[in-house]
C-alpha atoms as a PDB file:
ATOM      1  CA  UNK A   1     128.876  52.487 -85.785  1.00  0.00           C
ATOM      2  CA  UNK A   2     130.497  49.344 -85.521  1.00  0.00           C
ATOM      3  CA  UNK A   3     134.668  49.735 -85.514  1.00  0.00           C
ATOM      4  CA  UNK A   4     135.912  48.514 -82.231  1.00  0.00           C
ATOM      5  CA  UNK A   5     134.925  45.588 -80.058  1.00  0.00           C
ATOM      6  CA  UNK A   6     133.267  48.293 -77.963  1.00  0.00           C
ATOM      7  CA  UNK A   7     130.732  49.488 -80.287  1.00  0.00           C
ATOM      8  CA  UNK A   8     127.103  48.295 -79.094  1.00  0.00           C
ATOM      9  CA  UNK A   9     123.483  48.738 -80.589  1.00  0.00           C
ATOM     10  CA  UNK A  10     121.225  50.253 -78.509  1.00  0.00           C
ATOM     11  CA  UNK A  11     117.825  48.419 -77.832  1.00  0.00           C
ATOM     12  CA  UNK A  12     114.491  50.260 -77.818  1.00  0.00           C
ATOM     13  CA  UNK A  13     114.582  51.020 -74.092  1.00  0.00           C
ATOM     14  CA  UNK A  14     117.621  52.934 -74.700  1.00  0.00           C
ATOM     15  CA  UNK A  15     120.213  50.056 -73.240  1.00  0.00           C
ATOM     16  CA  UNK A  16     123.116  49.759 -75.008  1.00  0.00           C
ATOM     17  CA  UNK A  17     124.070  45.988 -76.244  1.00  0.00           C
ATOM     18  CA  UNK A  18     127.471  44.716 -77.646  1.00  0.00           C
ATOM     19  CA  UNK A  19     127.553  43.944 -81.150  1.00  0.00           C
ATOM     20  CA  UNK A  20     130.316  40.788 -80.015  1.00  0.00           C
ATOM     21  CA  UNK A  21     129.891  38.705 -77.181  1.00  0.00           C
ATOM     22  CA  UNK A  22     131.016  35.487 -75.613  1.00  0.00           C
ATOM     23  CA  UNK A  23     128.862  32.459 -75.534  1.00  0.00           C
ATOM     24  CA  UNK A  24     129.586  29.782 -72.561  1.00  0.00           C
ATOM     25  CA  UNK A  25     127.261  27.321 -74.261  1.00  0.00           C
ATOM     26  CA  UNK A  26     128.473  23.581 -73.352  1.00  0.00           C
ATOM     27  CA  UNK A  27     131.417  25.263 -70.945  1.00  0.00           C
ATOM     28  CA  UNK A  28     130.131  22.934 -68.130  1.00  0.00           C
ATOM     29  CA  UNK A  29     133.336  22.906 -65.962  1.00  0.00           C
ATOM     30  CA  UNK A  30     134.116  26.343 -63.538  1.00  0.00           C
ATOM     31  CA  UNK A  31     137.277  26.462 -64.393  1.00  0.00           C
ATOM     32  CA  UNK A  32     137.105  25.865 -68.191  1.00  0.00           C
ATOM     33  CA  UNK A  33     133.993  28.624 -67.764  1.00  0.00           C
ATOM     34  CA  UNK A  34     135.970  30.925 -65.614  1.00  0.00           C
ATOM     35  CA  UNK A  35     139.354  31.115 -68.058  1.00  0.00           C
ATOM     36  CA  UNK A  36     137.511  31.452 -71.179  1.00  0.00           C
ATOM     37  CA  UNK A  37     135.327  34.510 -69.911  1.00  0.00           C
ATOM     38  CA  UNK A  38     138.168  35.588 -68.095  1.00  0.00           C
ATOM     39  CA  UNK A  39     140.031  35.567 -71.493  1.00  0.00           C
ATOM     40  CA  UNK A  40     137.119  37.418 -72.975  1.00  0.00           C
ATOM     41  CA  UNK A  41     137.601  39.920 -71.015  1.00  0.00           C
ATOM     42  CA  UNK A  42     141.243  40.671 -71.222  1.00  0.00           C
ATOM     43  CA  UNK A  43     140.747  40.839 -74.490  1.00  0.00           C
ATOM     44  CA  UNK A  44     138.534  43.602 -74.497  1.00  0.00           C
ATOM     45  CA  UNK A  45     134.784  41.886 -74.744  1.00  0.00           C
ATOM     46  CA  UNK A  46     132.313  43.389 -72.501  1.00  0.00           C
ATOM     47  CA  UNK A  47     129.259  41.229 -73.100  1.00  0.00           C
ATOM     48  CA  UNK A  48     128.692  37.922 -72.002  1.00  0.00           C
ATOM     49  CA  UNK A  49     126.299  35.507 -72.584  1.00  0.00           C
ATOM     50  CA  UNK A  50     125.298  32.668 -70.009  1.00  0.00           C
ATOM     51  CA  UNK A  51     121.657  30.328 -69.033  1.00  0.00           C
ATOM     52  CA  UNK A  52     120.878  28.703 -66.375  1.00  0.00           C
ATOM     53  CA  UNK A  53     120.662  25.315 -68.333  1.00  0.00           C
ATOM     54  CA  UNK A  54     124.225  25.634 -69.093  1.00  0.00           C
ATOM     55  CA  UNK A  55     125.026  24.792 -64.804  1.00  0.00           C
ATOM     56  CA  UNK A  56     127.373  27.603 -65.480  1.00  0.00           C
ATOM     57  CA  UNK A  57     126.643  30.681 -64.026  1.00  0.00           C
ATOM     58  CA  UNK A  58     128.678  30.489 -60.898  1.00  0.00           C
ATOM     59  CA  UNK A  59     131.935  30.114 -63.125  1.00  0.00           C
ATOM     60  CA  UNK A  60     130.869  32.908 -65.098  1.00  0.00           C
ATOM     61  CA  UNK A  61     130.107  35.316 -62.087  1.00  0.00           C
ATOM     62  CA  UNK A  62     133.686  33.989 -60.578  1.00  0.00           C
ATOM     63  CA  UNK A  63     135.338  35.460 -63.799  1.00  0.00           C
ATOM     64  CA  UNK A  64     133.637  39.019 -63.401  1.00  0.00           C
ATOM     65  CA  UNK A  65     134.610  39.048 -59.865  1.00  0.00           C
ATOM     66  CA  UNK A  66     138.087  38.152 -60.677  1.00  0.00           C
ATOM     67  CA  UNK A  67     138.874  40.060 -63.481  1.00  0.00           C
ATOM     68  CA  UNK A  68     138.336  43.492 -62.069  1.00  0.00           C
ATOM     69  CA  UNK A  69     136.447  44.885 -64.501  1.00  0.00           C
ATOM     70  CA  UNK A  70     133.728  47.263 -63.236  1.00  0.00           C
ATOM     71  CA  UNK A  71     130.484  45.741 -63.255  1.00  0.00           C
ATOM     72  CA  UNK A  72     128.838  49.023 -65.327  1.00  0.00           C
ATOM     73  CA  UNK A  73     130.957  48.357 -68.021  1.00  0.00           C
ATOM     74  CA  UNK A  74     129.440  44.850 -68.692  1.00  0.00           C
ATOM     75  CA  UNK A  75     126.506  43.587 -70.232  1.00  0.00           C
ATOM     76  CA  UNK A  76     125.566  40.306 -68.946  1.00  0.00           C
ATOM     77  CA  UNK A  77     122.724  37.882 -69.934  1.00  0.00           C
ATOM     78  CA  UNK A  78     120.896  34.750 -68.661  1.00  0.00           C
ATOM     79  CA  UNK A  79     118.130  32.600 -69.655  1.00  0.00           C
ATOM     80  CA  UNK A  80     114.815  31.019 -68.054  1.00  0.00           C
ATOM     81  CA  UNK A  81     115.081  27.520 -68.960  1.00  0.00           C
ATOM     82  CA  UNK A  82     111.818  25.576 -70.005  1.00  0.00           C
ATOM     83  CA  UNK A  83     111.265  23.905 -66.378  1.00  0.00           C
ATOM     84  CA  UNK A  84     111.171  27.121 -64.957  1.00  0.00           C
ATOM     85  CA  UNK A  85     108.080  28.673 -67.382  1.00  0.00           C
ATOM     86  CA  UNK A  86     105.476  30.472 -65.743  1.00  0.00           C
ATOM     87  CA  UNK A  87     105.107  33.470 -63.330  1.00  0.00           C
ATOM     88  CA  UNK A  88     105.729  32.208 -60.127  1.00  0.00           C
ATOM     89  CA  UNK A  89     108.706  30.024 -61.388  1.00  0.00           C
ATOM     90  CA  UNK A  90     110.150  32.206 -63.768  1.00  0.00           C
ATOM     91  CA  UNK A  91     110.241  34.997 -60.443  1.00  0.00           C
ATOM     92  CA  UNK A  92     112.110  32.315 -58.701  1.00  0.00           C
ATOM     93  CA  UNK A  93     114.493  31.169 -61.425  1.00  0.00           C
ATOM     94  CA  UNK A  94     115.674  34.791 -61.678  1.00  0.00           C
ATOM     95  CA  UNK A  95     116.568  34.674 -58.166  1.00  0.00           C
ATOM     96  CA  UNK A  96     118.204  32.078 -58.486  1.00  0.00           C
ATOM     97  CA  UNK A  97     120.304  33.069 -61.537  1.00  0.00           C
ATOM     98  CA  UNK A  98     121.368  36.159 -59.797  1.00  0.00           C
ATOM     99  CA  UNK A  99     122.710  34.118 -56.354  1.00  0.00           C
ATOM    100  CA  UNK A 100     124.872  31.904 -58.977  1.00  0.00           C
ATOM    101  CA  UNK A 101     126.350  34.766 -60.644  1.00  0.00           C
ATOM    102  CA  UNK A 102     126.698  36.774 -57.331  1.00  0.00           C
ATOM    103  CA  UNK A 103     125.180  40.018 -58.920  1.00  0.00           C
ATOM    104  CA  UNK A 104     122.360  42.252 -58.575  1.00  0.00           C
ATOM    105  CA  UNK A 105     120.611  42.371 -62.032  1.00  0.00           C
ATOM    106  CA  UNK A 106     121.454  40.935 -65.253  1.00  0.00           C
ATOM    107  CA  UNK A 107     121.398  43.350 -67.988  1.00  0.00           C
ATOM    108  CA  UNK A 108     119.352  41.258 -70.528  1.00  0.00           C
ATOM    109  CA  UNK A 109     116.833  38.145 -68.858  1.00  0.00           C
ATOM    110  CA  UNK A 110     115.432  35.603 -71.599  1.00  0.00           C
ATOM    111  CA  UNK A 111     112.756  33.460 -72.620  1.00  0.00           C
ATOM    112  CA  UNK A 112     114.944  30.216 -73.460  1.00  0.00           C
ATOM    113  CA  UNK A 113     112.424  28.484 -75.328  1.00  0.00           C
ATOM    114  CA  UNK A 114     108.773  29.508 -76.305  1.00  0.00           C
ATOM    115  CA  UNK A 115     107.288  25.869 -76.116  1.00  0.00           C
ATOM    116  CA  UNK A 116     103.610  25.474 -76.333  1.00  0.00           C
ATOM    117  CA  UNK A 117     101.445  27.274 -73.577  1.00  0.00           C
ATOM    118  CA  UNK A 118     103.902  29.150 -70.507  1.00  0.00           C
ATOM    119  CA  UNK A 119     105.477  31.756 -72.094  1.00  0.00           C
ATOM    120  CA  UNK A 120     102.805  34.062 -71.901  1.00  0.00           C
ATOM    121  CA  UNK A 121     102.832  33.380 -67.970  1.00  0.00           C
ATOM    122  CA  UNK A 122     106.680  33.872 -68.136  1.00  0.00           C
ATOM    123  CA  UNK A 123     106.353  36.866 -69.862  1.00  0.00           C
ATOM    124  CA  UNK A 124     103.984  38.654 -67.474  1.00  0.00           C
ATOM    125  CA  UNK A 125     106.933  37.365 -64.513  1.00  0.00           C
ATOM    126  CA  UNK A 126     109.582  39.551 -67.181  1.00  0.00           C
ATOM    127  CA  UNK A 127     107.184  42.554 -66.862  1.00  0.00           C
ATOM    128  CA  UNK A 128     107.112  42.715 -63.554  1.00  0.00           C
ATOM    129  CA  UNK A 129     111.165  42.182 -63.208  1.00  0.00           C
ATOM    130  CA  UNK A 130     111.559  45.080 -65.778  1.00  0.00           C
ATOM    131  CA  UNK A 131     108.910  47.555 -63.907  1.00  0.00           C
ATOM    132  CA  UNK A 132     110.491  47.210 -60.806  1.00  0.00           C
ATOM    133  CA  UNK A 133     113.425  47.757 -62.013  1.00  0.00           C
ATOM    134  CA  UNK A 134     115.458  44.341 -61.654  1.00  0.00           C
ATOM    135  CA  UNK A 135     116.489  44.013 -64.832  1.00  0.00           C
ATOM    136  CA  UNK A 136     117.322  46.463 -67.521  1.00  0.00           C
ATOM    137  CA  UNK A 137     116.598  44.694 -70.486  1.00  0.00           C
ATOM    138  CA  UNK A 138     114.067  41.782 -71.174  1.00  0.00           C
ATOM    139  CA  UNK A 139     113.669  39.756 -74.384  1.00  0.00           C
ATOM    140  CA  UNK A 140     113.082  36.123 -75.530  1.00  0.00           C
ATOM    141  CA  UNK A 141     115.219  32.993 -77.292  1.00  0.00           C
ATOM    142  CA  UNK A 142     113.873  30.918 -80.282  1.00  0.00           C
ATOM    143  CA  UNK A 143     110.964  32.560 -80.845  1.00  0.00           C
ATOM    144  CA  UNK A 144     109.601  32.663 -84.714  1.00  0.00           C
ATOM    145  CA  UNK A 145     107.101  35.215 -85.723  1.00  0.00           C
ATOM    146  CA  UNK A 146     104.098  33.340 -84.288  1.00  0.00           C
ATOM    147  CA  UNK A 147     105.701  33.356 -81.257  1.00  0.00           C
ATOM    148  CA  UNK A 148     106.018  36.597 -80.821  1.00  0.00           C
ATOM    149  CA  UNK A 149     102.673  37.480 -82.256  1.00  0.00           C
ATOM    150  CA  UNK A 150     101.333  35.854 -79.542  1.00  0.00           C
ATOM    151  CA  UNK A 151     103.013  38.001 -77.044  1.00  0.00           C
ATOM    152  CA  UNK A 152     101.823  41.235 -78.834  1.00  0.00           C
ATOM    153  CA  UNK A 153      98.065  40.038 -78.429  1.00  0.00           C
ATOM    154  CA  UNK A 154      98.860  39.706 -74.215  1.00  0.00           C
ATOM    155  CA  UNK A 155     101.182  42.627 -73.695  1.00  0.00           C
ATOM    156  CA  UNK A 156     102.198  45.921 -74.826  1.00  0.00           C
ATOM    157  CA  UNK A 157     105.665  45.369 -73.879  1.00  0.00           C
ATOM    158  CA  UNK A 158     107.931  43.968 -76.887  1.00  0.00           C
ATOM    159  CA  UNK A 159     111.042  42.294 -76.359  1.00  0.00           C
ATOM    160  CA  UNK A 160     114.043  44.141 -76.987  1.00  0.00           C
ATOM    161  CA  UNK A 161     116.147  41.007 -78.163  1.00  0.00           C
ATOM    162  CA  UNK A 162     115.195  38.005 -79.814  1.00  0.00           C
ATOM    163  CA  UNK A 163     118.040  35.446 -80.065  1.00  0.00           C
ATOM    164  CA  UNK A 164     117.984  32.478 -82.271  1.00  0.00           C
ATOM    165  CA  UNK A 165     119.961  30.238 -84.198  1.00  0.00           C
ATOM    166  CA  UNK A 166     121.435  32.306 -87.117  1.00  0.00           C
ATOM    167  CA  UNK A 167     124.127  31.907 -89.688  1.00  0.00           C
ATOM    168  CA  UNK A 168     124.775  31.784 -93.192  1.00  0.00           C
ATOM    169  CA  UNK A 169     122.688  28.488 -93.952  1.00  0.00           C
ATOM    170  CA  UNK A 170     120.279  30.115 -91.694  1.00  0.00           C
ATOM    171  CA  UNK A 171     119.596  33.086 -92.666  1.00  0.00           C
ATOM    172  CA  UNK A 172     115.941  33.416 -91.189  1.00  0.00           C
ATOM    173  CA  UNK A 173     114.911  36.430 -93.659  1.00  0.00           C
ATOM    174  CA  UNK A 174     111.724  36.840 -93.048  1.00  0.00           C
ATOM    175  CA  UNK A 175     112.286  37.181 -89.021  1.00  0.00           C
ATOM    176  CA  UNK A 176     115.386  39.425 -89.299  1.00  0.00           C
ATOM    177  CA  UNK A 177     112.718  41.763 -91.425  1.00  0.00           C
ATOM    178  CA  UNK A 178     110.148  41.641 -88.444  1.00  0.00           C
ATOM    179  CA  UNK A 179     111.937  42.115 -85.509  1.00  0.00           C
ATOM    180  CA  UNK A 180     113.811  44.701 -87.761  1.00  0.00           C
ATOM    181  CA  UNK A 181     110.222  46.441 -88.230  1.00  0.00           C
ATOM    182  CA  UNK A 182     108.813  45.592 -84.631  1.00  0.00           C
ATOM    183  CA  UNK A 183     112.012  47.329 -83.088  1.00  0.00           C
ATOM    184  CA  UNK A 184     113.496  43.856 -81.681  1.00  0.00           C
ATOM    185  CA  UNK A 185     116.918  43.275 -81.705  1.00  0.00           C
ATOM    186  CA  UNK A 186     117.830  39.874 -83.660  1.00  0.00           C
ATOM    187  CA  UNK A 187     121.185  38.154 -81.891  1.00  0.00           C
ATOM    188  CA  UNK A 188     122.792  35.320 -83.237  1.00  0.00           C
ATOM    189  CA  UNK A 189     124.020  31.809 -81.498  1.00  0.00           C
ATOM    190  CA  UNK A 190     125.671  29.661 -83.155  1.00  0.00           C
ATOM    191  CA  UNK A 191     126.669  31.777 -85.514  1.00  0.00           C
ATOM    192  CA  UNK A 192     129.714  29.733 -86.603  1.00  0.00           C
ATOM    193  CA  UNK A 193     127.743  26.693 -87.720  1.00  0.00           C
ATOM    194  CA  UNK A 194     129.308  24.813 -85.216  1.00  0.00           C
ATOM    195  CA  UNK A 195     132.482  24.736 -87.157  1.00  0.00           C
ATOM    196  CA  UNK A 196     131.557  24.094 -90.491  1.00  0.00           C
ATOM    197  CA  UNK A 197     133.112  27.032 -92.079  1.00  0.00           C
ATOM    198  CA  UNK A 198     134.438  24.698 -95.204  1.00  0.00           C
ATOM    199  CA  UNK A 199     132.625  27.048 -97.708  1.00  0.00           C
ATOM    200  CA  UNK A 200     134.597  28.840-100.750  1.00  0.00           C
ATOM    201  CA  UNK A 201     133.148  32.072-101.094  1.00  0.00           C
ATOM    202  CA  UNK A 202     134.032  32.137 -97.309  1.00  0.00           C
ATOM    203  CA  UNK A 203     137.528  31.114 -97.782  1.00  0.00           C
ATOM    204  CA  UNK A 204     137.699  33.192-101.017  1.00  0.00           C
ATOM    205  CA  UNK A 205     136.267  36.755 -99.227  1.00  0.00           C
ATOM    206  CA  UNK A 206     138.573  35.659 -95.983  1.00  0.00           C
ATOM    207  CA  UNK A 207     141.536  35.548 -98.395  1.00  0.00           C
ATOM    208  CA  UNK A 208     140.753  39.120-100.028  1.00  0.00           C
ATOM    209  CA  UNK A 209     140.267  40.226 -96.698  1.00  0.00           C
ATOM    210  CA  UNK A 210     143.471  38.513 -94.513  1.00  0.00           C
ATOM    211  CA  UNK A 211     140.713  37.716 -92.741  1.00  0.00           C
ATOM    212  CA  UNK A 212     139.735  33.601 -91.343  1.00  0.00           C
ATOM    213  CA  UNK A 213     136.285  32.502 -92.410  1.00  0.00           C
ATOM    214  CA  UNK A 214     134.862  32.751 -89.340  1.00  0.00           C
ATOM    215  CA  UNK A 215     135.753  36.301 -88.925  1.00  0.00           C
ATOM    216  CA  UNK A 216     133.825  36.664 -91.985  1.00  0.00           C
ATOM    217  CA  UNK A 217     130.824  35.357 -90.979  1.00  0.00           C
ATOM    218  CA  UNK A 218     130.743  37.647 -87.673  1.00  0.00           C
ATOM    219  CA  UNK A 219     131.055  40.726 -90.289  1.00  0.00           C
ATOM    220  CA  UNK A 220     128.253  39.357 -92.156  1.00  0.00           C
ATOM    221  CA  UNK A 221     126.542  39.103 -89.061  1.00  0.00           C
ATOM    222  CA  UNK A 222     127.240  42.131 -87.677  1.00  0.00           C
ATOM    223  CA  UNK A 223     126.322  44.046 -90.935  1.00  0.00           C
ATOM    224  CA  UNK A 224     123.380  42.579 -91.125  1.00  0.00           C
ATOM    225  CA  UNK A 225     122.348  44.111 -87.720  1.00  0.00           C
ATOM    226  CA  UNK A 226     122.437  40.937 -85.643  1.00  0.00           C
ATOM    227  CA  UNK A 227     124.471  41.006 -82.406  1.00  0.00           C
ATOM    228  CA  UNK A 228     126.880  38.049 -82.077  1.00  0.00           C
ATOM    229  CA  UNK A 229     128.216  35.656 -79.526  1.00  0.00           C
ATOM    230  CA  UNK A 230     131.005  32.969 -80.919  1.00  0.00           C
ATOM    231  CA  UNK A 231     131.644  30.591 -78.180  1.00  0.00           C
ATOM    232  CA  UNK A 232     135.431  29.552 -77.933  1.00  0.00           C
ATOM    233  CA  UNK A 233     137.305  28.276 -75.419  1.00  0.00           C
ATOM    234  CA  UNK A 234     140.821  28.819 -76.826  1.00  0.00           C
ATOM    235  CA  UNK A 235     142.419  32.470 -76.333  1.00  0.00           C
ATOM    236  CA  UNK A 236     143.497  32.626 -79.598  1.00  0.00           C
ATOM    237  CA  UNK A 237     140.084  31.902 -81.218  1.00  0.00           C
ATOM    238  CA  UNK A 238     138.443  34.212 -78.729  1.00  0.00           C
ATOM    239  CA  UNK A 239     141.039  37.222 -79.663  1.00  0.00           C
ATOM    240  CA  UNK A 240     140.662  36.099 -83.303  1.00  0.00           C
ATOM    241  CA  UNK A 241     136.698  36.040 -82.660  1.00  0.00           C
ATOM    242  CA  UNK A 242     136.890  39.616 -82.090  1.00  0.00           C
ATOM    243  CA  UNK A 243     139.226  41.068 -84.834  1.00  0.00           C
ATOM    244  CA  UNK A 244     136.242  41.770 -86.918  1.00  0.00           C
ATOM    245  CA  UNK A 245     135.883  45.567 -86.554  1.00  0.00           C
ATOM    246  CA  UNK A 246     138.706  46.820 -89.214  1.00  0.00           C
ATOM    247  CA  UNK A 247     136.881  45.634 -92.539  1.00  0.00           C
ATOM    248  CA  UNK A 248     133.891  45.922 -94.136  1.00  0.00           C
ATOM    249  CA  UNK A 249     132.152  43.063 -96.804  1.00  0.00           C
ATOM    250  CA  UNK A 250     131.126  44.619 -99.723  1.00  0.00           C
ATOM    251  CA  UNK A 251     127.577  44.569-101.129  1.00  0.00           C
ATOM    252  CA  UNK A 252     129.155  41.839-103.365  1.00  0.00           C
ATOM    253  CA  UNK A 253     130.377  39.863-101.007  1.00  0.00           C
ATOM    254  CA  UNK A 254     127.368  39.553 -98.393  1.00  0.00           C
ATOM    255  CA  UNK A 255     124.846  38.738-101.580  1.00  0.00           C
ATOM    256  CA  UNK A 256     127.718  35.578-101.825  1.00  0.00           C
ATOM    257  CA  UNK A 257     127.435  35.101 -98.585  1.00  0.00           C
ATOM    258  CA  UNK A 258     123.718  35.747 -98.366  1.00  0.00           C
ATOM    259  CA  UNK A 259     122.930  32.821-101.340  1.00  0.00           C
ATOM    260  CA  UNK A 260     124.431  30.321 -98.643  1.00  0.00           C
ATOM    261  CA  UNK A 261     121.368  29.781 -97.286  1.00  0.00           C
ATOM    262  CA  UNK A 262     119.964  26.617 -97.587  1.00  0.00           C
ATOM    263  CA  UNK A 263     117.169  26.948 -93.898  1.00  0.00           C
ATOM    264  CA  UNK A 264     119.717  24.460 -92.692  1.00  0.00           C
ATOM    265  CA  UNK A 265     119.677  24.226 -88.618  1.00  0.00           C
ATOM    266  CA  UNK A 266     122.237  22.401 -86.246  1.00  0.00           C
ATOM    267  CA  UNK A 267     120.253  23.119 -83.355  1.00  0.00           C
ATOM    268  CA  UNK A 268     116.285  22.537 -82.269  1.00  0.00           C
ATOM    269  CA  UNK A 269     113.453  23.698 -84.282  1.00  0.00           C
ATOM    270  CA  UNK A 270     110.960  26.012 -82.389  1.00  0.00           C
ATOM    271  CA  UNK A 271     108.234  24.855 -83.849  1.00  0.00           C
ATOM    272  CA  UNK A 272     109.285  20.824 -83.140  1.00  0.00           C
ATOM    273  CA  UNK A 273     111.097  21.337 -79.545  1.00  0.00           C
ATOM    274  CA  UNK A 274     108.183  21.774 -77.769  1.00  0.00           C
ATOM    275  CA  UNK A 275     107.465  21.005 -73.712  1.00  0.00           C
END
């Protein structure tokens, strides 16, 4: 199911989604934007994953153009950022998104952030988007089970990705189990704890492995069922990134890796970042 960087889970409309992607978060300059995805690219990702609050989206619709890679053999996501909540702006803000990366669709549209009382609104602007047709996937960003027990009680439609900060001292358990039972696909950002890797049974199961301990963690996420997107700049690191599909973690080794945990985040708690 998941040996080559090609290999993709397939969402409960039927879409197919890359288990590896690239992340562009904090690549706020084109060009940096532009050689990183195009690096990506030539080095055989297919997914990549953008917002509109990361004022990168033109860069990152530059690097599709330019690297000749037919546009159905992509999977390409963007975000509706917090100031754009509610039908009528979240309608807009897809428009938008879509003139800075100089396509027609996206093939996954998110929720960025639930905050307190839009997303509903937002959500009925993602149903509309996905009835007519203008996007073929549509799923939300930092949402915890509350969140997305609110949307059930307001629409039948469930998201088919729900993408949050996830990682080894994160390991969100109890959400991974209900959007595992409610049919939503859990992806990971951040899922290299923003570089602090310094942990033994990492380095210990890398070592058994010839593999880095960041490659390990992407195998830990990806057998866990969470997509992934590892944001690097470097080609190396992004290469490196995706050398994950030629070993497998024992049951062993992800209980190690599992009794990391600690509920530790780097980025914004959902239930504190509110607007």
């Amino acid at each position: 199911m998941t040996n080559s960087l090609q290999s993709c889970t397939v969402l409960h409309n039927g879409v197919r989604m890359p288990w590896l992607g690239l992340g562009v978060w904090k690549m706020d300059n084109d060009a940096q934007v532009v050689s990183a995805v195009r690096a990506a690219l030539d080095a055989g990702y297919r997914s990549v994953d953008t917002a509109a609050i990361y004022k990168n989206e033109t860069g990152v619709g530059q690097a599709i153009r330019e690297s000749g890679v037919p546009r159905s053999e992509l999977f390409v996501t963007t975000k509706v950022w917090n100031d754009d909540q509610g039908y009528d702006k979240a309608l807009a803000a897809y428009d938008a998104s879509l003139g800075r990366l100089g396509l027609d669709d996206v093939d996954l549209l998110l929720i960025h952030w639930p905050g307190t009382d839009k997303f509903v609104d937002t959500w009925r602007a993602f149903e509309k988007l996905y009835a007519d047709g203008r996007v073929k996937a549509v799923g939300v960003s930092n949402f915890n089970i509350r969140h997305l027990e609110e949307l059930r009680k307001h629409s039948d439609l469930v998201p088919m990705v729900n993408q949050v900060e996830y990682h080894p001292l994160l390991a969100q358990r109890e959400l991974l189990g209900y959007c595992r039972e409610n049919r939503i696909q859990l992806e990971a950002w951040s899922p290299l704890m923003q570089g602090n890797l310094d942990h033994e049974s990492l380095r210990s199961i890398g070592a058994k492995h010839g593999k880095t301990p960041a490659q390990v963690v992407l195998r830990w996420d990806i057998q866990h069922g969470v997509v992934t997107i590892p944001k690097s700049v470097t080609p190396a690191r992004i290469a490196e990134n995706a050398n994950v599909f030629d070993f497998e973690l024992s049951a062993d080794e992800m209980a190690l890796i599992d009794d990391l945990n600690r509920d530790h985040r780097f980025g914004a708690d959902p239930d504190k970042f509110l607007f």
